[in-house]
Protein backbone atom coordinates (compact mmCIF):
# COMPACT_ATOMS: atom_id res chain seq x y z
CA UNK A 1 0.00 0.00 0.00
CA UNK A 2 2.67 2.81 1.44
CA UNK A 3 4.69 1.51 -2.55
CA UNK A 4 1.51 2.68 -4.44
CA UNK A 5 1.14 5.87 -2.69
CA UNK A 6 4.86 6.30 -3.33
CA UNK A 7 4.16 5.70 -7.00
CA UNK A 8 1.05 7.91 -6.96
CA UNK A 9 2.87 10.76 -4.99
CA UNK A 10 5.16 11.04 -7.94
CA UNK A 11 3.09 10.45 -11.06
CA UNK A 12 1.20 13.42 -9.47
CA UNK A 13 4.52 15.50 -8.86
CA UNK A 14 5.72 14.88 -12.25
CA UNK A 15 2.28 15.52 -13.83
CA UNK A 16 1.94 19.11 -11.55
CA UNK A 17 5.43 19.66 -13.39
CA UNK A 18 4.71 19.22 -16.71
CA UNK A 19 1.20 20.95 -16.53
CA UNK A 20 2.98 23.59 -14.74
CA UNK A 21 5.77 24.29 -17.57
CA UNK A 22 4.17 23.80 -20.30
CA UNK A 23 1.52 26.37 -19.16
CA UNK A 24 4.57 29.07 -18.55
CA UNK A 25 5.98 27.90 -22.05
CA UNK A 26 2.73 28.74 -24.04
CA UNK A 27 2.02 31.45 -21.84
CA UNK A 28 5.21 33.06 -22.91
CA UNK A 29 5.01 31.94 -26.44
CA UNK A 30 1.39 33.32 -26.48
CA UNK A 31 2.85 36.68 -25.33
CA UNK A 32 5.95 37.23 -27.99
CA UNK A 33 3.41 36.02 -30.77
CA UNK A 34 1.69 39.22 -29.80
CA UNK A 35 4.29 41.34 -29.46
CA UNK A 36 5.35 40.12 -33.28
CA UNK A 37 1.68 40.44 -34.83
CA UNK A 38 1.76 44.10 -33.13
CA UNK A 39 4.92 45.37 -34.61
CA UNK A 40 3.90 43.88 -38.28
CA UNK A 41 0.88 45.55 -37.85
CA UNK A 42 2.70 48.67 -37.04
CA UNK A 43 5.65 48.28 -40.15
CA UNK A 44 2.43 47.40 -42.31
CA UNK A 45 0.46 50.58 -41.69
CA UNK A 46 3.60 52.81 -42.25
CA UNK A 47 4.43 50.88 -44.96
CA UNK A 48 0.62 52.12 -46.59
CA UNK A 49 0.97 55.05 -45.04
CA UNK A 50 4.24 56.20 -47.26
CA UNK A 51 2.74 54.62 -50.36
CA UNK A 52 -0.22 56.23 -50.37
CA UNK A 53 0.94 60.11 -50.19
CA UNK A 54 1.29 62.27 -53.02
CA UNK A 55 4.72 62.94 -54.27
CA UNK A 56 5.79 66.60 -53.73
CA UNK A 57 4.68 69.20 -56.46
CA UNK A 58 1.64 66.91 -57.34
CA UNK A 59 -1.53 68.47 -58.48
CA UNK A 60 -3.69 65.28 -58.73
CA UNK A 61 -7.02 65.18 -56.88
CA UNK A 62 -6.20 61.85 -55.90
CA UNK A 63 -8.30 61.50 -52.14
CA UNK A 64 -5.89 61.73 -48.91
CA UNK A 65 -5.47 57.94 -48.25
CA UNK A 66 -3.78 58.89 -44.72
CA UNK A 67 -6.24 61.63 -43.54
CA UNK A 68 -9.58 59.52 -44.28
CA UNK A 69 -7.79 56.30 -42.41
CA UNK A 70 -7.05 59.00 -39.61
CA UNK A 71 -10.68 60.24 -39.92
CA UNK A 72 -11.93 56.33 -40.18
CA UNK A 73 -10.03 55.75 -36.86
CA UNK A 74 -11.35 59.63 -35.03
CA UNK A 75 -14.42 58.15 -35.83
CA UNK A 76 -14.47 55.64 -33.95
CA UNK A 77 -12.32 56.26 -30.41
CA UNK A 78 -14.85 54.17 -28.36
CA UNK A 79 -13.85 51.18 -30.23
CA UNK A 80 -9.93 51.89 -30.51
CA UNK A 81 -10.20 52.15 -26.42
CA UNK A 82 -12.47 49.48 -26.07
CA UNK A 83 -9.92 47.06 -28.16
CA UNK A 84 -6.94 48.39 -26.17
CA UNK A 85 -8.23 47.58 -23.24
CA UNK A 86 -9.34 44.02 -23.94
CA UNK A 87 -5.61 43.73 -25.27
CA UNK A 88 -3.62 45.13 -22.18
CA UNK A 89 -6.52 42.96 -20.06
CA UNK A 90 -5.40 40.10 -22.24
CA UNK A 91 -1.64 40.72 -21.89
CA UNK A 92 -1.66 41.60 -18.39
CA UNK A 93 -3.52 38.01 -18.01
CA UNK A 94 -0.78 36.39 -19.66
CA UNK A 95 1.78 37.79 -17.22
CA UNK A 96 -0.07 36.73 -14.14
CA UNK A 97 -0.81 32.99 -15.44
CA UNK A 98 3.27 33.11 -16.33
CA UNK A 99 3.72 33.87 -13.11
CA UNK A 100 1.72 31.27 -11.10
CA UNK A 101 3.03 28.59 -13.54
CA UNK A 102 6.75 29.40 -12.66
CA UNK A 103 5.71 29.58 -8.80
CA UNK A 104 3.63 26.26 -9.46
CA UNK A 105 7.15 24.61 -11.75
CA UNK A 106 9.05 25.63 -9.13
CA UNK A 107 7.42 24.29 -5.95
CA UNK A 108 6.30 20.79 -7.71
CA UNK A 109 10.14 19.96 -8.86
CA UNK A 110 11.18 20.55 -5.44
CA UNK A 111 9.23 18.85 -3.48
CA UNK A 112 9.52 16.09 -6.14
CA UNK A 113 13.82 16.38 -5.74
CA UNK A 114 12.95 16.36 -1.93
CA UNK A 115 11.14 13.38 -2.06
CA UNK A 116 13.08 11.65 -4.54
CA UNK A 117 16.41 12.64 -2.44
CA UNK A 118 14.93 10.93 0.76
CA UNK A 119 14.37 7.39 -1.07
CA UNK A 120 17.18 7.18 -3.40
CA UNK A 121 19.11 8.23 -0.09
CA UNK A 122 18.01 5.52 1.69
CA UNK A 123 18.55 2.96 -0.63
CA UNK A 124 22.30 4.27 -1.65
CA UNK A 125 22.35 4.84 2.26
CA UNK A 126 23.61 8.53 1.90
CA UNK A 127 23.26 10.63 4.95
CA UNK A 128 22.72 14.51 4.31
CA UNK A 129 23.84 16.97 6.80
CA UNK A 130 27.16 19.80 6.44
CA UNK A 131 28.42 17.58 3.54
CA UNK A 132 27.21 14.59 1.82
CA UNK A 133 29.18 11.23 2.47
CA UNK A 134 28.71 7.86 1.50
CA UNK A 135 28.04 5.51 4.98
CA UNK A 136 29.07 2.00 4.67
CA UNK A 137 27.71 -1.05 6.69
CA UNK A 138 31.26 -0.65 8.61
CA UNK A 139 30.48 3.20 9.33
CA UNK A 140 27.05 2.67 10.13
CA UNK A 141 28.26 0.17 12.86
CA UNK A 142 30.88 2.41 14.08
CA UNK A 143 28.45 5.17 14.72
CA UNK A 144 25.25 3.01 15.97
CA UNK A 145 27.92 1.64 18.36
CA UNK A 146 29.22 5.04 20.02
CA UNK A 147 25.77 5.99 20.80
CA UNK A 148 25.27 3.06 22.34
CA UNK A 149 28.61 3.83 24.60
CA UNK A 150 27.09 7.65 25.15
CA UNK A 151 23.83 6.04 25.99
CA UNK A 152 24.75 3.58 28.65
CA UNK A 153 27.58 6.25 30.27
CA UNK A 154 24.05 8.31 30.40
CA UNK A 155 22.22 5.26 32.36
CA UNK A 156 20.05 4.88 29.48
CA UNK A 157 20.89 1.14 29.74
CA UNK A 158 17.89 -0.21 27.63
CA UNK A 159 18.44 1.74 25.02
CA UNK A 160 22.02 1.08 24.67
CA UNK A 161 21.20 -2.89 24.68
CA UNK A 162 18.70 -2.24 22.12
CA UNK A 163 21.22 -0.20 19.70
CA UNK A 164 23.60 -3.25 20.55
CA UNK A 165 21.09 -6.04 19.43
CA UNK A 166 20.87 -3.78 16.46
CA UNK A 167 24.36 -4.25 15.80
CA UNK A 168 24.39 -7.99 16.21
CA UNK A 169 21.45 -8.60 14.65
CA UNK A 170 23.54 -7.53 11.25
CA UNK A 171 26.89 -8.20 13.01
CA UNK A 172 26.70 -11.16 15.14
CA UNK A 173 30.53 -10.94 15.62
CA UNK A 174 31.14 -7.86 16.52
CA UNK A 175 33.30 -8.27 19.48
CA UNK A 176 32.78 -5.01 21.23
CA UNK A 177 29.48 -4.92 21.16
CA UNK A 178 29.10 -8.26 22.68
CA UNK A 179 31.89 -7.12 25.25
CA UNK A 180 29.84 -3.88 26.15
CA UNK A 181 26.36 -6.15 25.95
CA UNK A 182 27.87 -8.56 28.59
CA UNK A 183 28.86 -5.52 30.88
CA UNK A 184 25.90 -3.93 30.87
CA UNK A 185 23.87 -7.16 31.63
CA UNK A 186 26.33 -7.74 34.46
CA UNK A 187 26.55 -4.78 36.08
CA UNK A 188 23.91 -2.52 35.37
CA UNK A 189 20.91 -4.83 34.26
CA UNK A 190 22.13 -7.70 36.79
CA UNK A 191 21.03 -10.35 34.22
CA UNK A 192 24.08 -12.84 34.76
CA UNK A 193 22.64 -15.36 32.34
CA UNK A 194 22.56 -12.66 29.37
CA UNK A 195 26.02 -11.65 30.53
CA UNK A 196 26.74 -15.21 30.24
CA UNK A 197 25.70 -15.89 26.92
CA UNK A 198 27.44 -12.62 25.53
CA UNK A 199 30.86 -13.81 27.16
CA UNK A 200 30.25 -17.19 25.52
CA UNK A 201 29.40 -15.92 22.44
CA UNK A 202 32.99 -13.93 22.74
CA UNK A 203 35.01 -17.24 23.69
CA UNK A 204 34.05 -18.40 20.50
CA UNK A 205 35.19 -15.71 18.55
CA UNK A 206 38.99 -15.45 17.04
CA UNK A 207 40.03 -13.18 19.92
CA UNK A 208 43.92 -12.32 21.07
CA UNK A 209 45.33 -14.85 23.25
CA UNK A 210 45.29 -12.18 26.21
CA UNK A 211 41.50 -10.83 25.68
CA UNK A 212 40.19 -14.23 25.76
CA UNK A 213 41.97 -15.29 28.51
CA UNK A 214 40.29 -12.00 30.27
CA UNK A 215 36.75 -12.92 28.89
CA UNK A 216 37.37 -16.28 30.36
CA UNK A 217 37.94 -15.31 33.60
CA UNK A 218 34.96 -12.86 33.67
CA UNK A 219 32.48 -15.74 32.45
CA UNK A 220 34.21 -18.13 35.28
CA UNK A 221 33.41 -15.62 38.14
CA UNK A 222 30.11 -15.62 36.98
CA UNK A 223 29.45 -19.40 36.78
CA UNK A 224 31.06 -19.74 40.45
CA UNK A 225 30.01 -16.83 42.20
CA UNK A 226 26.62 -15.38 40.29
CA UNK A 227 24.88 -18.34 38.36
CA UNK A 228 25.95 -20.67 40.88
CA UNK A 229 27.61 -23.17 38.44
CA UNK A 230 31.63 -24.28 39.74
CA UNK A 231 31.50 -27.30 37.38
CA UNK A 232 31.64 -24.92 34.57
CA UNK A 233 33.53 -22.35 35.95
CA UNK A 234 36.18 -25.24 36.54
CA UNK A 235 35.89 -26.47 32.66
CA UNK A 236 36.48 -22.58 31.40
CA UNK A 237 39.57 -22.36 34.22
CA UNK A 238 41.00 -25.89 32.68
CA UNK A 239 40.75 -24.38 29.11
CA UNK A 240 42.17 -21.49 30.17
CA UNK A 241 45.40 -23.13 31.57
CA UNK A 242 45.79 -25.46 29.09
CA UNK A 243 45.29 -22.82 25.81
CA UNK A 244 46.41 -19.83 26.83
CA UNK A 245 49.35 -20.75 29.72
CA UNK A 246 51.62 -18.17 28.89
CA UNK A 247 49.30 -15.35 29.25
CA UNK A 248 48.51 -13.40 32.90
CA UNK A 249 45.24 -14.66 33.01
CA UNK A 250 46.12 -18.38 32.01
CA UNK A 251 48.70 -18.00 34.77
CA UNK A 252 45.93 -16.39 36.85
CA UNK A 253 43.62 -20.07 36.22
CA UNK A 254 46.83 -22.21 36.88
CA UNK A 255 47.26 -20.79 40.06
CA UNK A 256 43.69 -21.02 41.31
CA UNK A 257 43.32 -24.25 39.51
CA UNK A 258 46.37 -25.57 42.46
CA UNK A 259 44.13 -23.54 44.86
CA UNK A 260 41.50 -25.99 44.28
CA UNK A 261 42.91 -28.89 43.93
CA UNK A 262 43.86 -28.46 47.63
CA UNK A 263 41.10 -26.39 48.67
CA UNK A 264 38.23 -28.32 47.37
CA UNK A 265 35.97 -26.73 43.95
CA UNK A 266 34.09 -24.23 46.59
CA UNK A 267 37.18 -21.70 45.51
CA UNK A 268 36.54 -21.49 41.92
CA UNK A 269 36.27 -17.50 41.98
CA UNK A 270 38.98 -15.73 40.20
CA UNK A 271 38.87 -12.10 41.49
């Protein structure tokens, strides 16, 4: 339904257009097609006017071609007014339908630019504002992800997670978001188990050695200490130590995996 308004909108835009210009146009032509047929008529009539008077010297009786038109026309001054005024009435007509047929041109091709502007925009995914720039899928990330950051420094919390399931919806591996998701499950939202699935969804990403040793140790603390869970907070700890040894948090999960071993699995947390 909203495509065939769309497509009605601008058969009526383009129709208000050419109705609009082509009524200026014959307007206009109208107008100099007087203004030719006047001045004829005016080189015609001194054209018979010279033709018809009596060479100097001349004695012939010949009648005064000039002075009975000029009497022809005295006679009549009602009718010479009347006919002048229908013609400035007609000419000043002319002018004022020129003018509302620009005005009308005008308004109809920009509103019709305007509208086109918007769709083709959002289809090329142009963004207009001081200068016109091309937004890629990458920029448009970028951006939807820094408001997220501005919204949840604000405390708008719900609708930074919302911008963030934007993100993912399109960019399911987008690392940072899922990082900032996680946090602001955790610590602002207190939903552990949606923190929990972001952090899992990050361990299976390609991540640097170092940043998923980190991520590990987050989702461990909240298996043992917030979801209740040591069985799996041992597993991550094991695969910790055993893939990522060499890094501070894989020496971190070494060291509390001896804890435990002496200690008992009650002393899984990592902080």
């Amino acid at each position: 339904m909203r495509s065939v308004l769309k497509v009605l909108l601008y058969a009526a835009l383009v129709a208000a257009c050419y109705w609009c210009g082509f009524s200026a146009y014959g307007d206009y032509s109208l107008l100099m097609s007087d203004d030719g047929d006047d001045l004829a008529r005016r080189s015609r009539t001194r054209s018979a006017a010279t033709t018809s008077a009596p060479p100097k010297g001349s004695t012939t009786n010949a009648p005064d071609v000039t002075l009975t038109a000029t009497n022809s026309s005295a006679a009549n001054p009602a009718a010479k007014e009347l006919a002048a005024l229908r013609q400035g009435r007609r000419v000043g007509g002319n002018y004022i339908r020129i003018l509302f047929s620009t005005l009308g041109f005008g308004a109809s091709i920009t509103v019709l630019g305007f509208v086109a502007a918007q769709d083709f925009g959002r289809v090329l995914k142009f963004r207009f504002g001081k200068a016109v720039t091309y937004v890629d899928a990458k920029s448009e990330r970028n951006d939807q992800f820094d408001r997220a950051q501005i919204l949840a420094a604000k405390g708008k919390h719900a609708a930074a997670l919302k911008l963030l399931q934007e993100i993912l919806t399109r960019h399911p591996q987008h690392a940072r978001s899922l990082l900032l998701g996680a946090e602001i499950h955790d610590k602002e939202m207190g939903d552990h188990a949606a923190a929990a699935l972001h952090y899992e969804r990050l361990l299976r990403l390609k991540l640097p050695a170092e940043q998923w040793g980190w991520t590990a140790i987050r989702l461990a603390n909240i298996y043992s200490g917030k979801l209740g869970q040591p069985d799996a907070a041992l597993d991550l700890m094991k695969r910790l130590a055993t893939q990522h040894p060499d890094t501070p948090a894989g020496a971190k999960a070494i060291k509390r995996l001896a804890k435990i071993s002496v200690a008992g699995i009650g002393s899984t947390n990592l902080d």
